[in-house]
N, C-alpha and C. Protein backbone atom coordinates (compact mmCIF):
# COMPACT_ATOMS: atom_id res chain seq x y z
N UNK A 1 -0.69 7.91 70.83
CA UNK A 1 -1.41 9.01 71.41
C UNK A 1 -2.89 8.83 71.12
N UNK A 2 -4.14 9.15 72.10
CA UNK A 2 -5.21 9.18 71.87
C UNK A 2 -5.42 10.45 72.37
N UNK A 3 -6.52 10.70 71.27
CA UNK A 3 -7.44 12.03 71.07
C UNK A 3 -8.46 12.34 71.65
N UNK A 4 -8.95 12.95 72.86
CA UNK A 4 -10.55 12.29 72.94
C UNK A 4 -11.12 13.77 73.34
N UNK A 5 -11.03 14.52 72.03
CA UNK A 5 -11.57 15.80 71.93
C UNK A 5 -10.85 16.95 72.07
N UNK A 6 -11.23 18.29 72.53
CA UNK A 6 -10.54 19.21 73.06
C UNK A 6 -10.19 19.84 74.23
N UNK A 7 -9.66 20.57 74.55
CA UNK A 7 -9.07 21.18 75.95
C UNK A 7 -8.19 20.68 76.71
N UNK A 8 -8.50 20.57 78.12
CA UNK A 8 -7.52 20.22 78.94
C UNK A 8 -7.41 18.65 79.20
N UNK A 9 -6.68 17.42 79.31
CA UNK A 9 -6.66 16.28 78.97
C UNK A 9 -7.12 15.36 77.91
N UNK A 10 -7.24 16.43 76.87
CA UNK A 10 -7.76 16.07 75.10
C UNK A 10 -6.93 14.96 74.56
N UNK A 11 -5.35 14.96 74.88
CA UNK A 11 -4.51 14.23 74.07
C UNK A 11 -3.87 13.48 75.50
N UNK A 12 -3.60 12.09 74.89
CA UNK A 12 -3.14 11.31 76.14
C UNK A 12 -2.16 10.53 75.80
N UNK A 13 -0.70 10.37 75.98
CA UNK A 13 0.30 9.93 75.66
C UNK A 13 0.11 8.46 75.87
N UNK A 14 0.73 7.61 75.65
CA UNK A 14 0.39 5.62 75.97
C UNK A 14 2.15 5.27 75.57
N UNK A 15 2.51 4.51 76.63
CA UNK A 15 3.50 3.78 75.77
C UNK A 15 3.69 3.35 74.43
N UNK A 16 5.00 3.58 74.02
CA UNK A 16 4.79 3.14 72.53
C UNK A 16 4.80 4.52 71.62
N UNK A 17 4.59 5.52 72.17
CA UNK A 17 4.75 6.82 71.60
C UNK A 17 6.48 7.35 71.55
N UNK A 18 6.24 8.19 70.66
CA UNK A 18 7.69 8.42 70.49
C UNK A 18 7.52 10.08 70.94
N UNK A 19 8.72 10.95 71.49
CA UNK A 19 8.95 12.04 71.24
C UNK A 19 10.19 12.04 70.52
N UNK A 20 9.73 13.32 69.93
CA UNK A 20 11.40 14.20 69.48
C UNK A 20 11.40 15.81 69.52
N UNK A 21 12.87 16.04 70.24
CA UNK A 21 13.15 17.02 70.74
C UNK A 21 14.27 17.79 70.54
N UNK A 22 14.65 18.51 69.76
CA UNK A 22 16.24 19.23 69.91
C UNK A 22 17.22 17.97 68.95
N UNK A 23 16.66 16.91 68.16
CA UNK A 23 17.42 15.99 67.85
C UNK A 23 17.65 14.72 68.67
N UNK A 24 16.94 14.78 69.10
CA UNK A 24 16.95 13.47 70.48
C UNK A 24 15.62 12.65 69.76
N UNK A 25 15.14 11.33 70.00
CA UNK A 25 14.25 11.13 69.64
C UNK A 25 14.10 9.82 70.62
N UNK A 26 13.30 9.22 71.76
CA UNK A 26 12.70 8.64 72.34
C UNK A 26 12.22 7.79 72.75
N UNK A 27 11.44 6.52 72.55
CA UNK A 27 10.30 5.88 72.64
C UNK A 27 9.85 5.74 74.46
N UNK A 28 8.68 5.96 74.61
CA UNK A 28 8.15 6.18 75.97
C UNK A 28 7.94 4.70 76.62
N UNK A 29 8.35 4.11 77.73
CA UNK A 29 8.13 3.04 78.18
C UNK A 29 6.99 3.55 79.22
N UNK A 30 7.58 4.03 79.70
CA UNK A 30 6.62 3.80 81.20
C UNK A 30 6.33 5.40 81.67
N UNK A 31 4.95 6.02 81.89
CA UNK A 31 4.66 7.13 82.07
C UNK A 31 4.24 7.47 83.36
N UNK A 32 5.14 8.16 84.14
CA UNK A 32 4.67 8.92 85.79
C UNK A 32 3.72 9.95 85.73
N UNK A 33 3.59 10.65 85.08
CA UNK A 33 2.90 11.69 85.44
C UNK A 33 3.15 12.37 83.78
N UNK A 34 1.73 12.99 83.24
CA UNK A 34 1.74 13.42 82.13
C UNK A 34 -0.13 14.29 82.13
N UNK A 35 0.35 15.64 81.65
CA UNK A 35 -0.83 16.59 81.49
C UNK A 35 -1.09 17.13 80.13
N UNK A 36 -1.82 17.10 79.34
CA UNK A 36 -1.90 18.05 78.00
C UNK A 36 -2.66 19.42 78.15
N UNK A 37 -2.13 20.21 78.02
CA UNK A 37 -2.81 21.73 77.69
C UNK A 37 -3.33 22.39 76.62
N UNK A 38 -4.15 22.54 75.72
CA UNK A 38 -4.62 23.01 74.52
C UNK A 38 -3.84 24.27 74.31
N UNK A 39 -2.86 24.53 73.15
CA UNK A 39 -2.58 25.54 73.16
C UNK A 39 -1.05 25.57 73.50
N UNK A 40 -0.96 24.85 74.49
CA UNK A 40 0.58 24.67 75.26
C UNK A 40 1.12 23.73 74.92
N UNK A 41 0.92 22.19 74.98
CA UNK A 41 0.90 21.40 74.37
C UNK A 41 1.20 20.31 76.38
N UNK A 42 2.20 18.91 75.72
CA UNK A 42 2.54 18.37 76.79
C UNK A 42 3.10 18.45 77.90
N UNK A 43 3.48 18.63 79.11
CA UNK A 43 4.01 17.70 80.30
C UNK A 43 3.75 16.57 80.36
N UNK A 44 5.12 15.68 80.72
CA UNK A 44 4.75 14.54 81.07
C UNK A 44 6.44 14.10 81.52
N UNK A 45 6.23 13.18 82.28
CA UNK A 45 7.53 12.46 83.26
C UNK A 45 7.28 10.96 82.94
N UNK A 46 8.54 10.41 82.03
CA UNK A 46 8.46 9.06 81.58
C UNK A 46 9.89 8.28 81.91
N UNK A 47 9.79 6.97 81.31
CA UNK A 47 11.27 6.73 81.78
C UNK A 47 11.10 6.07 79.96
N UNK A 48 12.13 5.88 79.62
CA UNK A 48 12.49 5.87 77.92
C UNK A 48 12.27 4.12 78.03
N UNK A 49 12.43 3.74 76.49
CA UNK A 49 12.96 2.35 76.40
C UNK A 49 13.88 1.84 76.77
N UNK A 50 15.32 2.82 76.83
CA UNK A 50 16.55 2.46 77.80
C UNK A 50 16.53 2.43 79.32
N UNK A 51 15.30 2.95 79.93
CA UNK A 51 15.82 2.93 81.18
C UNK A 51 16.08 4.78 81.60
N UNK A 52 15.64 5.58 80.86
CA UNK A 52 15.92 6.64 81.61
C UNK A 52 14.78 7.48 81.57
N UNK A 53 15.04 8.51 82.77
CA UNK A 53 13.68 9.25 83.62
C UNK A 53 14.31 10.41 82.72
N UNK A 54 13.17 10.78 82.52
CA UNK A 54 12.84 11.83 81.38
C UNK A 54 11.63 12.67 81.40
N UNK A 55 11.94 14.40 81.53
CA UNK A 55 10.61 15.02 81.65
C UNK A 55 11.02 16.12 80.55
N UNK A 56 9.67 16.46 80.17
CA UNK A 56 9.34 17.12 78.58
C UNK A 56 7.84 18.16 78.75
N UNK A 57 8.39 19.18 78.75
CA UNK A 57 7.41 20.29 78.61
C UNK A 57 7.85 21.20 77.32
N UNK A 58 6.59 20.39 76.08
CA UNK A 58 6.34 20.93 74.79
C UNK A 58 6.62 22.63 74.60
N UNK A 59 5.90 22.98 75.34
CA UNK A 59 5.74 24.46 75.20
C UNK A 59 7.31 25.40 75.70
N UNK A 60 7.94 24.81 76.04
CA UNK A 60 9.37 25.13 76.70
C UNK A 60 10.06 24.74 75.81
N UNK A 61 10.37 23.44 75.90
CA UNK A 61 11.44 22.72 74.74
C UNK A 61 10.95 22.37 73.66
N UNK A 62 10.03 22.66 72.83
CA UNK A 62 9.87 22.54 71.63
C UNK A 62 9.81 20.71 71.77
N UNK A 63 9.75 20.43 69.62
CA UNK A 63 9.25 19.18 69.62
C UNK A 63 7.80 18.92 69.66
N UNK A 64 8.21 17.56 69.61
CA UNK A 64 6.74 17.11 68.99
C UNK A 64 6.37 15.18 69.39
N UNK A 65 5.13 15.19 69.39
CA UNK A 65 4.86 13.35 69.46
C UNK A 65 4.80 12.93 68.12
N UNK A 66 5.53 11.95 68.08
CA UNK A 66 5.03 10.96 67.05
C UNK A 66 4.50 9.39 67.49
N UNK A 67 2.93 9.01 67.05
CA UNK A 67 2.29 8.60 67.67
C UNK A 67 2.70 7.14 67.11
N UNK A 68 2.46 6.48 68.39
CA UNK A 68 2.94 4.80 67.74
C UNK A 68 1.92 4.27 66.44
C-alpha cells in the first residue's frame, strides 16, 4: 500500500498487498478498479493469487490491509 497523504485517493492498494476479512485472508494479484475514502476506508475489485474476482468494501465488511 502507498500513502500519498490525505483524503480522497490518499491510500493506494498495489499488488502484493494482502487483505483480511471475516477470517479470510488474501493476497491481491491483479486490481480492476479500487477507490479509498478517508474515513470509510477501501473499495476495490481484484482477482486474488488463486485466480478469483473479489470485491471488498472496508466500511461494510470490516477488515483491514496488510501491506506487502
Amino acid at each position: 500500500m502507498i500513502v500519498n497523504g490525505t483524503g480522497h485517493g490518499s491510500k493506494v492498494l498495489e499488488p502484493g498487498d494482502k487483505i483480511k476479512c471475516k477470517g479470510i485472508a488474501c493476497t491481491i494479484a491483479e486490481i480492476t478498479f479500487h477507490e479509498y475514502w478517508e474515513g470509510e476506508g477501501f473499495y476495490v475489485e481484484f482477482r486474488d493469487t488463486n485466480g478469483v474476482y473479489r470485491n471488498w468494501k472496508q466500511w461494510v465488511d470490516g477488515g483491514e490491509v496488510i501491506p506487502k
